[in-house]
Protein backbone atom coordinates (compact mmCIF):
# COMPACT_ATOMS: atom_id res chain seq x y z
CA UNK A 1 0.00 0.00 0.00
CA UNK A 2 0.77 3.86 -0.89
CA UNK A 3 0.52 6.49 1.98
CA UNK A 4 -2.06 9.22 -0.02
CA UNK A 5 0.09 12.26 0.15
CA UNK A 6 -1.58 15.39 1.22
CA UNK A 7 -2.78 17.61 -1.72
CA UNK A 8 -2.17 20.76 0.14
CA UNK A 9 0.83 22.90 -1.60
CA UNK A 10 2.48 26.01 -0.24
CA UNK A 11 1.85 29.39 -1.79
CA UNK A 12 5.75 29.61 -3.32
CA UNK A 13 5.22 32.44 -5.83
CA UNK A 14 2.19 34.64 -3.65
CA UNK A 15 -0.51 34.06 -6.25
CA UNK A 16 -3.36 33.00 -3.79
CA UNK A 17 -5.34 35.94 -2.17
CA UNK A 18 -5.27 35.41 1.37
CA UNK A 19 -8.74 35.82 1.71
CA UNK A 20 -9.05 32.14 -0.36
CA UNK A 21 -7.52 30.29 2.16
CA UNK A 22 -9.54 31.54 4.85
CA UNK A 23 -6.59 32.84 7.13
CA UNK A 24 -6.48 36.68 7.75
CA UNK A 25 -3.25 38.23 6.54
CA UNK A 26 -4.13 41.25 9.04
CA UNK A 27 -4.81 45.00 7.31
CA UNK A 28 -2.57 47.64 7.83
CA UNK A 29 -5.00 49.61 9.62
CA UNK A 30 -6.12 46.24 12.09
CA UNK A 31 -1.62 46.40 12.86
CA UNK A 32 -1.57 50.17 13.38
CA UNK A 33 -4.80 49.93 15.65
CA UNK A 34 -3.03 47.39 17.38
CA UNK A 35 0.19 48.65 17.82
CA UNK A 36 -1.43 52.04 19.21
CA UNK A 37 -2.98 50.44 21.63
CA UNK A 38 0.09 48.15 22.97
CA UNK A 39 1.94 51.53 23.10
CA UNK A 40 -0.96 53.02 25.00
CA UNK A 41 -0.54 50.30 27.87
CA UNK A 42 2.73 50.42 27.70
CA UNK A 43 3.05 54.22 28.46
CA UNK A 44 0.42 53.75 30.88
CA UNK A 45 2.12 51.14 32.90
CA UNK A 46 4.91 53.17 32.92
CA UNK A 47 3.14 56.44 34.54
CA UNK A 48 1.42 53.70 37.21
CA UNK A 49 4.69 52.85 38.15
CA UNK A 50 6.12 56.32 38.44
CA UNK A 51 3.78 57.41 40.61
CA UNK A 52 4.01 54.64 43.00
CA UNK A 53 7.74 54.82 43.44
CA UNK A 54 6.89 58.61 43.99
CA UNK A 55 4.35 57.69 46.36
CA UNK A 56 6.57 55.59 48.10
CA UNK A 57 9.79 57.43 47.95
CA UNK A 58 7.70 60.69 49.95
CA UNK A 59 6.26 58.08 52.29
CA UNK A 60 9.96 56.82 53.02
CA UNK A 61 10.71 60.12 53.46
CA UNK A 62 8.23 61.27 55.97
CA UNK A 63 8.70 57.79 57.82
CA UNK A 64 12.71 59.29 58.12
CA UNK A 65 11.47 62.57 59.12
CA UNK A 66 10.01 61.40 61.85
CA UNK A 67 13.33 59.90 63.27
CA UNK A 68 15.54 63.24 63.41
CA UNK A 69 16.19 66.13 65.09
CA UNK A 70 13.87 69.61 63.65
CA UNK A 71 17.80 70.71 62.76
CA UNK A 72 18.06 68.05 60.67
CA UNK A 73 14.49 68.58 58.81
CA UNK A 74 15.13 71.69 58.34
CA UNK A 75 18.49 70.63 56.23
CA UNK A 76 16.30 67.75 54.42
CA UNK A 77 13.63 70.16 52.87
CA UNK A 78 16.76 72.36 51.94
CA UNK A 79 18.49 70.27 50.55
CA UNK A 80 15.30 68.98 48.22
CA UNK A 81 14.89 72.81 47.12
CA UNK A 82 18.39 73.63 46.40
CA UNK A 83 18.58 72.38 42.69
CA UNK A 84 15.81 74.78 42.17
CA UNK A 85 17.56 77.77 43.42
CA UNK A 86 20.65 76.91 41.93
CA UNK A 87 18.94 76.53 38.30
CA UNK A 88 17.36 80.38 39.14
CA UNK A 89 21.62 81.10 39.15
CA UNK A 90 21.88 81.73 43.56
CA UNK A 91 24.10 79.59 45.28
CA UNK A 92 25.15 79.61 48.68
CA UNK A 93 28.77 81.13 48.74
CA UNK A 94 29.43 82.21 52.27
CA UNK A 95 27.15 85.01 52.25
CA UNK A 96 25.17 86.34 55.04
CA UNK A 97 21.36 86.00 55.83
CA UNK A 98 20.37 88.86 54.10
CA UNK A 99 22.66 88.43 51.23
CA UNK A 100 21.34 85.58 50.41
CA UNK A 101 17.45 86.42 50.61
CA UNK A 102 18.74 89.42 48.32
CA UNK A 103 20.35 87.03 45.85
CA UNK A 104 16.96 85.52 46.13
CA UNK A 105 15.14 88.38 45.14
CA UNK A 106 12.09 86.72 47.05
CA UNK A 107 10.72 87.68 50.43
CA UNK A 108 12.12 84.30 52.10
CA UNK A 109 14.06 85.96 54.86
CA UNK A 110 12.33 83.33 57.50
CA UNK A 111 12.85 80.84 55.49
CA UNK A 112 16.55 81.06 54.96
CA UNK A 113 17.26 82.56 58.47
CA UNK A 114 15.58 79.05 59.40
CA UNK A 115 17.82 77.29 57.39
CA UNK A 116 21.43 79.80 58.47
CA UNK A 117 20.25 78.62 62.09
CA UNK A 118 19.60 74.97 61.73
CA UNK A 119 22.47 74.46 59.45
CA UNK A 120 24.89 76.45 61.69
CA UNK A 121 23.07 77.69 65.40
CA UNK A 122 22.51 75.30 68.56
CA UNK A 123 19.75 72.61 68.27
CA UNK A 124 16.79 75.02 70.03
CA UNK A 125 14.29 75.41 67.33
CA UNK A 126 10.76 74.61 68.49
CA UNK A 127 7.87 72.57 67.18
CA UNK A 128 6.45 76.15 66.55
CA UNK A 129 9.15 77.60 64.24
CA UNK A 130 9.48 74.02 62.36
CA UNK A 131 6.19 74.68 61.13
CA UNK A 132 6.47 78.18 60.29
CA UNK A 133 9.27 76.61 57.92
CA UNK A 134 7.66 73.99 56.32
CA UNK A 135 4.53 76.46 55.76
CA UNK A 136 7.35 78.85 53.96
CA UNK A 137 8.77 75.92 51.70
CA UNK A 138 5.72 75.00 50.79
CA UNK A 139 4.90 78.28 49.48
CA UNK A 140 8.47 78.63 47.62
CA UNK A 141 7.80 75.44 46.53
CA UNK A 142 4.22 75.84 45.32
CA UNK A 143 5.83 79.23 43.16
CA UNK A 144 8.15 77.00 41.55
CA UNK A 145 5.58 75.02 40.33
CA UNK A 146 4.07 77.96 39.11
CA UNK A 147 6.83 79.51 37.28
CA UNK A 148 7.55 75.89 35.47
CA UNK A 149 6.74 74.43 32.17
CA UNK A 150 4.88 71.51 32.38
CA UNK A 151 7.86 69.13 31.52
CA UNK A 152 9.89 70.58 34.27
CA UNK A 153 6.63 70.32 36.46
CA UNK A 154 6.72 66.34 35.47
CA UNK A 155 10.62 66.64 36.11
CA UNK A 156 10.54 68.22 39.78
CA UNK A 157 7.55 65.78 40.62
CA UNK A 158 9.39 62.85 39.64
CA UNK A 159 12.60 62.90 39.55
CA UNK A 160 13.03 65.54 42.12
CA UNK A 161 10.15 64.49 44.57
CA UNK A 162 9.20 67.54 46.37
């Protein structure tokens, strides 16, 4: 006995229509529809996980606030801010209190005595005047938002994490 062979060929020179054989070839505009939507979850997974490693990263930090001295805090929210003021062209070089809030051309002259005292006085500062601070850096902070673009708003609330 002869095995029947299968009478089934290939498609070798792309004569066939693909719509003969019953398989879909997939339209251009079926691909494009697709691939739009892959990049659309993609790009949405990725801003998910952004914002929880933000989310997590400020909880971190408020857990450490919690563990030091007001001194300390007071250094911490500085130091967060810093890249700001240095991008506006001030930098700290030695200069006094008022030099500095100058340089600043703000009215922040609590907020960077605050930060003169706690980076340089005795460890006296009071619940009180901590949150007199953090009341101030908010406000600087809040008019940096302000003054930014939206891509540098993205940029200081996620790569910066105030």
């Amino acid at each position: 006995e002869v095995p029947q062979e299968d009478m089934v060929f290939d498609d070798i020179d792309g004569n066939e229509d693909p719509s003969d054989t019953g398989t879909d070839g997939g339209s251009a505009k079926g691909r494009l529809v697709k691939t739009i939507v892959i990049v659309v979850v993609v790009l949405a997974l990725v801003l998910i996980l952004t914002e929880v490693q933000r989310r997590v990263r400020i909880t971190l930090f408020n857990k450490y606030l919690q563990k030091v001295r007001i001194k300390d805090k007071i250094q911490l929210y500085h130091h967060h801010i810093a890249p700001m003021f240095v991008r506006r062209g001030v930098v700290f070089r030695r200069q006094t209190v008022t030099e500095y809030s100058v340089e600043l051309q703000e009215d922040i002259a609590t907020y960077v005595s605050y930060v003169f005292y706690a980076r340089f006085g005795p460890d006296t500062i009071e619940e009180q005047q901590y949150q007199e601070f953090v009341t101030v850096y908010h406000e600087i902070r809040d008019k940096f938002y302000q003054d930014a673009k939206w891509l540098k708003k993205l940029y200081y609330r996620y790569v910066i994490v105030l």
